[in-house]
C-alpha atoms as a PDB file:
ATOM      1  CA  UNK A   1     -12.383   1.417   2.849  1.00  0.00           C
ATOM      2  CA  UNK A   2     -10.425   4.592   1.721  1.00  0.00           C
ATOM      3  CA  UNK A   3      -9.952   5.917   4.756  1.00  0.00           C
ATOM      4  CA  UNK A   4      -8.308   2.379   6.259  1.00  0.00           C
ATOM      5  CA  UNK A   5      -6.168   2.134   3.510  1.00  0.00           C
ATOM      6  CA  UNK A   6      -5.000   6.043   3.726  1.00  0.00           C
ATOM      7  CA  UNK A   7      -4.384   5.200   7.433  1.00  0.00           C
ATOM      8  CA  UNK A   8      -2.840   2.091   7.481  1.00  0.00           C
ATOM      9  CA  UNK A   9      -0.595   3.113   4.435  1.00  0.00           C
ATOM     10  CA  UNK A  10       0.386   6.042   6.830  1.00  0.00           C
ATOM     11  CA  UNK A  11       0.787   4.065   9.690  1.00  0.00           C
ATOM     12  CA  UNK A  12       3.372   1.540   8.284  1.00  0.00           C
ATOM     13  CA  UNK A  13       5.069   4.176   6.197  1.00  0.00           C
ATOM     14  CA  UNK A  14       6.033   6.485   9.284  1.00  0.00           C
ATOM     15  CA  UNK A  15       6.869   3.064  11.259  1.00  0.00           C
ATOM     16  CA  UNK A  16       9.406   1.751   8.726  1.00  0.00           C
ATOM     17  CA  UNK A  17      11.099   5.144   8.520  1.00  0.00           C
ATOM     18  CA  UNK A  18      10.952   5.141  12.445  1.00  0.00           C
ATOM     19  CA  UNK A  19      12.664   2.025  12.336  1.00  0.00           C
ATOM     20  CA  UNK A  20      15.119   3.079   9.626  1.00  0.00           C
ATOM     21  CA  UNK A  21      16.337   6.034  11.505  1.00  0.00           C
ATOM     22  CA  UNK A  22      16.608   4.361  15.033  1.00  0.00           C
ATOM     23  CA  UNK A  23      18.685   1.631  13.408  1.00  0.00           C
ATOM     24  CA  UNK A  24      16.100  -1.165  14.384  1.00  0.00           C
ATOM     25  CA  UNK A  25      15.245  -4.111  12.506  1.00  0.00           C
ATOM     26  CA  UNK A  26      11.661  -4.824  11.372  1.00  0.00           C
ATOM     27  CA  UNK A  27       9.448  -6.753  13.786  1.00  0.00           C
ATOM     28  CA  UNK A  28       7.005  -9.594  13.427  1.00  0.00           C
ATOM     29  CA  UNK A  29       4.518  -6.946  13.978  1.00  0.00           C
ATOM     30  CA  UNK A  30       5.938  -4.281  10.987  1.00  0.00           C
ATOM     31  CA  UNK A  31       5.719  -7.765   8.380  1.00  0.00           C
ATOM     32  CA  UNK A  32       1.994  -8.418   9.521  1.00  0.00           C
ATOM     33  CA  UNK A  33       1.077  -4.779   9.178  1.00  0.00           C
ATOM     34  CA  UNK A  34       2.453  -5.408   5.825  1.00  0.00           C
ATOM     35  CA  UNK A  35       0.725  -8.299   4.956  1.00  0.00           C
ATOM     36  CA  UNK A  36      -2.650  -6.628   6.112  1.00  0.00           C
ATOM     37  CA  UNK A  37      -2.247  -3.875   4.054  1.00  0.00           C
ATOM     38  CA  UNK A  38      -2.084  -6.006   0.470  1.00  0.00           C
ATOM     39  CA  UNK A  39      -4.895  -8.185   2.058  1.00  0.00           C
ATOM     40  CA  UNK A  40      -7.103  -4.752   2.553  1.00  0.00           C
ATOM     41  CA  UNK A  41      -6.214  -3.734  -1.124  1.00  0.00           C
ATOM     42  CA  UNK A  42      -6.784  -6.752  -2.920  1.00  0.00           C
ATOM     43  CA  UNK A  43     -10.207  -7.041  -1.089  1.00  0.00           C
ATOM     44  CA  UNK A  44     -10.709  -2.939  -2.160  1.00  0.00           C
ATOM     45  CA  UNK A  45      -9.563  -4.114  -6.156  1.00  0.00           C
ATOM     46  CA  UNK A  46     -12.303  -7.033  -5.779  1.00  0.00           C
ATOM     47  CA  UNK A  47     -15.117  -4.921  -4.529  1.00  0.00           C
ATOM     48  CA  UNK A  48     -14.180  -2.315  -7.195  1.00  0.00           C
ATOM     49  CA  UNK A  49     -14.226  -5.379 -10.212  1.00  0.00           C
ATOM     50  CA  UNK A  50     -18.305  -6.440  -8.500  1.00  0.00           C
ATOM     51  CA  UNK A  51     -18.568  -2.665  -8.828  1.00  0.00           C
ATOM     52  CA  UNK A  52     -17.857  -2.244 -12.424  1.00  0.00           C
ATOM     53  CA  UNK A  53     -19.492  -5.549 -12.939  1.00  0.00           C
ATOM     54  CA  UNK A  54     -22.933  -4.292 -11.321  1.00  0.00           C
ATOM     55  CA  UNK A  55     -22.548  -0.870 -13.759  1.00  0.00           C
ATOM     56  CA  UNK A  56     -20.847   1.884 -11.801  1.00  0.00           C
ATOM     57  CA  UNK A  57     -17.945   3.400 -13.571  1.00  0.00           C
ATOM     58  CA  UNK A  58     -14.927   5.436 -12.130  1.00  0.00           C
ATOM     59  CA  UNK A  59     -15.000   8.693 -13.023  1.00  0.00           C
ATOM     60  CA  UNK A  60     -11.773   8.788 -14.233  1.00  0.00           C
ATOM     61  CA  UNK A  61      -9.998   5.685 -15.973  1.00  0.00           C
ATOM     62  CA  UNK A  62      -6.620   7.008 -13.919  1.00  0.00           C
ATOM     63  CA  UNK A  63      -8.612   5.241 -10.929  1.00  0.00           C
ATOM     64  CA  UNK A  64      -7.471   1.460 -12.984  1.00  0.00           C
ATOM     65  CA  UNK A  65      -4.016   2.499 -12.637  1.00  0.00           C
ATOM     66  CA  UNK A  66      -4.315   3.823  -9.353  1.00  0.00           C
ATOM     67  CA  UNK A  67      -5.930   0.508  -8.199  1.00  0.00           C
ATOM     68  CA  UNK A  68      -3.213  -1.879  -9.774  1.00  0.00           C
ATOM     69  CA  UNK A  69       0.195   0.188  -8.299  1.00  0.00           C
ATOM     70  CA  UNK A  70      -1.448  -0.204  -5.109  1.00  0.00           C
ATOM     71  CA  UNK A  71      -1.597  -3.347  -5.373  1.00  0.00           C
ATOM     72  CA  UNK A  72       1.600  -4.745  -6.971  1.00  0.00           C
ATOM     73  CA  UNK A  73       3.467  -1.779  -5.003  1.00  0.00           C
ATOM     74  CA  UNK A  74       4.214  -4.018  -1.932  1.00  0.00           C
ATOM     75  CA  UNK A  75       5.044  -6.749  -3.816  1.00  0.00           C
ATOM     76  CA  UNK A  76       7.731  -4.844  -5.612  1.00  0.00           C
ATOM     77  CA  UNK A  77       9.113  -3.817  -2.386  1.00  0.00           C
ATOM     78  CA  UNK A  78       9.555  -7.008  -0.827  1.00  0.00           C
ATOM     79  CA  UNK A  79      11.110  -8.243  -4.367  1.00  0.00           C
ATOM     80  CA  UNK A  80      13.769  -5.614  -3.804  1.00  0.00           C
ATOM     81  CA  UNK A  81      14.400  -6.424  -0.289  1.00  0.00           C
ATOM     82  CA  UNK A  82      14.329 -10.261  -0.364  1.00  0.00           C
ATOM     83  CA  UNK A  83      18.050 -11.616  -0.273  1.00  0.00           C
ATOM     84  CA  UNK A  84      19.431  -7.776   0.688  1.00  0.00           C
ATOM     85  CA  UNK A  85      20.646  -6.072   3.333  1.00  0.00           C
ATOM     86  CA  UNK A  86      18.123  -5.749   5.916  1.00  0.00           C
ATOM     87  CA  UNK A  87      18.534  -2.863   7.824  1.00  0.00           C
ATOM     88  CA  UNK A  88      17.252  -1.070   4.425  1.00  0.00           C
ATOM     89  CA  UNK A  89      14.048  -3.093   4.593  1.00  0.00           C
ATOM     90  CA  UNK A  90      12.217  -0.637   6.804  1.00  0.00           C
ATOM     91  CA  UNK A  91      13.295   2.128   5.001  1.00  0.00           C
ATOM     92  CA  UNK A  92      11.982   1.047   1.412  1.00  0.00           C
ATOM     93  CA  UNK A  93       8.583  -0.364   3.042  1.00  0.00           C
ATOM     94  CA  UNK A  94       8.739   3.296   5.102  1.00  0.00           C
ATOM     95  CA  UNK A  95       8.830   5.042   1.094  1.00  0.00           C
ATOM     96  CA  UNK A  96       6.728   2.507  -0.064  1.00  0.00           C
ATOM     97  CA  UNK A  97       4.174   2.981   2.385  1.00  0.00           C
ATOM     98  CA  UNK A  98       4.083   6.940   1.901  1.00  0.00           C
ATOM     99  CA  UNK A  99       4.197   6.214  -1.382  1.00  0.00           C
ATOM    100  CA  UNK A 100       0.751   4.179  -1.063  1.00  0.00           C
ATOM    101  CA  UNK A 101      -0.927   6.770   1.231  1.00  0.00           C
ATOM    102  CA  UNK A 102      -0.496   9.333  -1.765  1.00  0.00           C
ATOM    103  CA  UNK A 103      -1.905   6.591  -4.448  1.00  0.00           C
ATOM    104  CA  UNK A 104      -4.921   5.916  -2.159  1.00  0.00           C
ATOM    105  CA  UNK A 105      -5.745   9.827  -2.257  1.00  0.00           C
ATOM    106  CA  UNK A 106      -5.580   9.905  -6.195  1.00  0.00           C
ATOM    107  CA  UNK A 107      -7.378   6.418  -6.292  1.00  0.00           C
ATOM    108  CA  UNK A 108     -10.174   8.057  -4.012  1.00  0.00           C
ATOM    109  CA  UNK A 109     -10.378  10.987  -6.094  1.00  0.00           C
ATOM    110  CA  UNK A 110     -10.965   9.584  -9.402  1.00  0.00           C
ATOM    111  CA  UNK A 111     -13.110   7.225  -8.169  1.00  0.00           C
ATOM    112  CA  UNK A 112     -16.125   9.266  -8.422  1.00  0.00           C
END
């Protein structure tokens, strides 16, 4: 599962800067790719809770915190967007996204 969420985290990152920069407005397709993404990391946090619950440990408690930005990190974004201008949209979802690729890295590494 890390290496979906480091590439779709990527994926919709570079998009929404893409968009950003050529001045276009997010598509039905950029808001899906969204929506897939917190789908894939709440299913990640749920498999890591059966984890703990069946005895494996992280190695590293950072790997909690790690765990919960990724998940609440979209939210936050779309809580700053909603009601806004939206021709920033793609460009907070494009930081946000990046932002997300380099949490999934840490989250992998403390994971143990």
């Amino acid at each position: 599962m890390f290496r979906a969420g480091l590439f779709i985290t990527l994926i919709f990152g570079i998009w929404g800067l893409v968009l950003y920069f050529r001045k276009a407005p997010s598509s039905g397709g950029f808001r899906s790719t969204l929506v897939l993404t917190e789908a894939l990391f709440i299913v990640q946090g749920l498999v890591g809770i059966a984890m703990f619950l069946g005895g494996r440990r992280p190695h590293d408690g950072l790997h909690w915190l790690y765990g919960i930005l990724l998940v609440i990190v979209l939210p936050i974004a779309a809580t700053y967007t909603s009601g806004r201008d939206t021709r920033r949209e793609p460009l907070v979802y494009g930081i946000a996204g990046l932002f997300m690729a380099g949490l999934t890295i840490r989250a992998f590494t403390t994971g143990g």
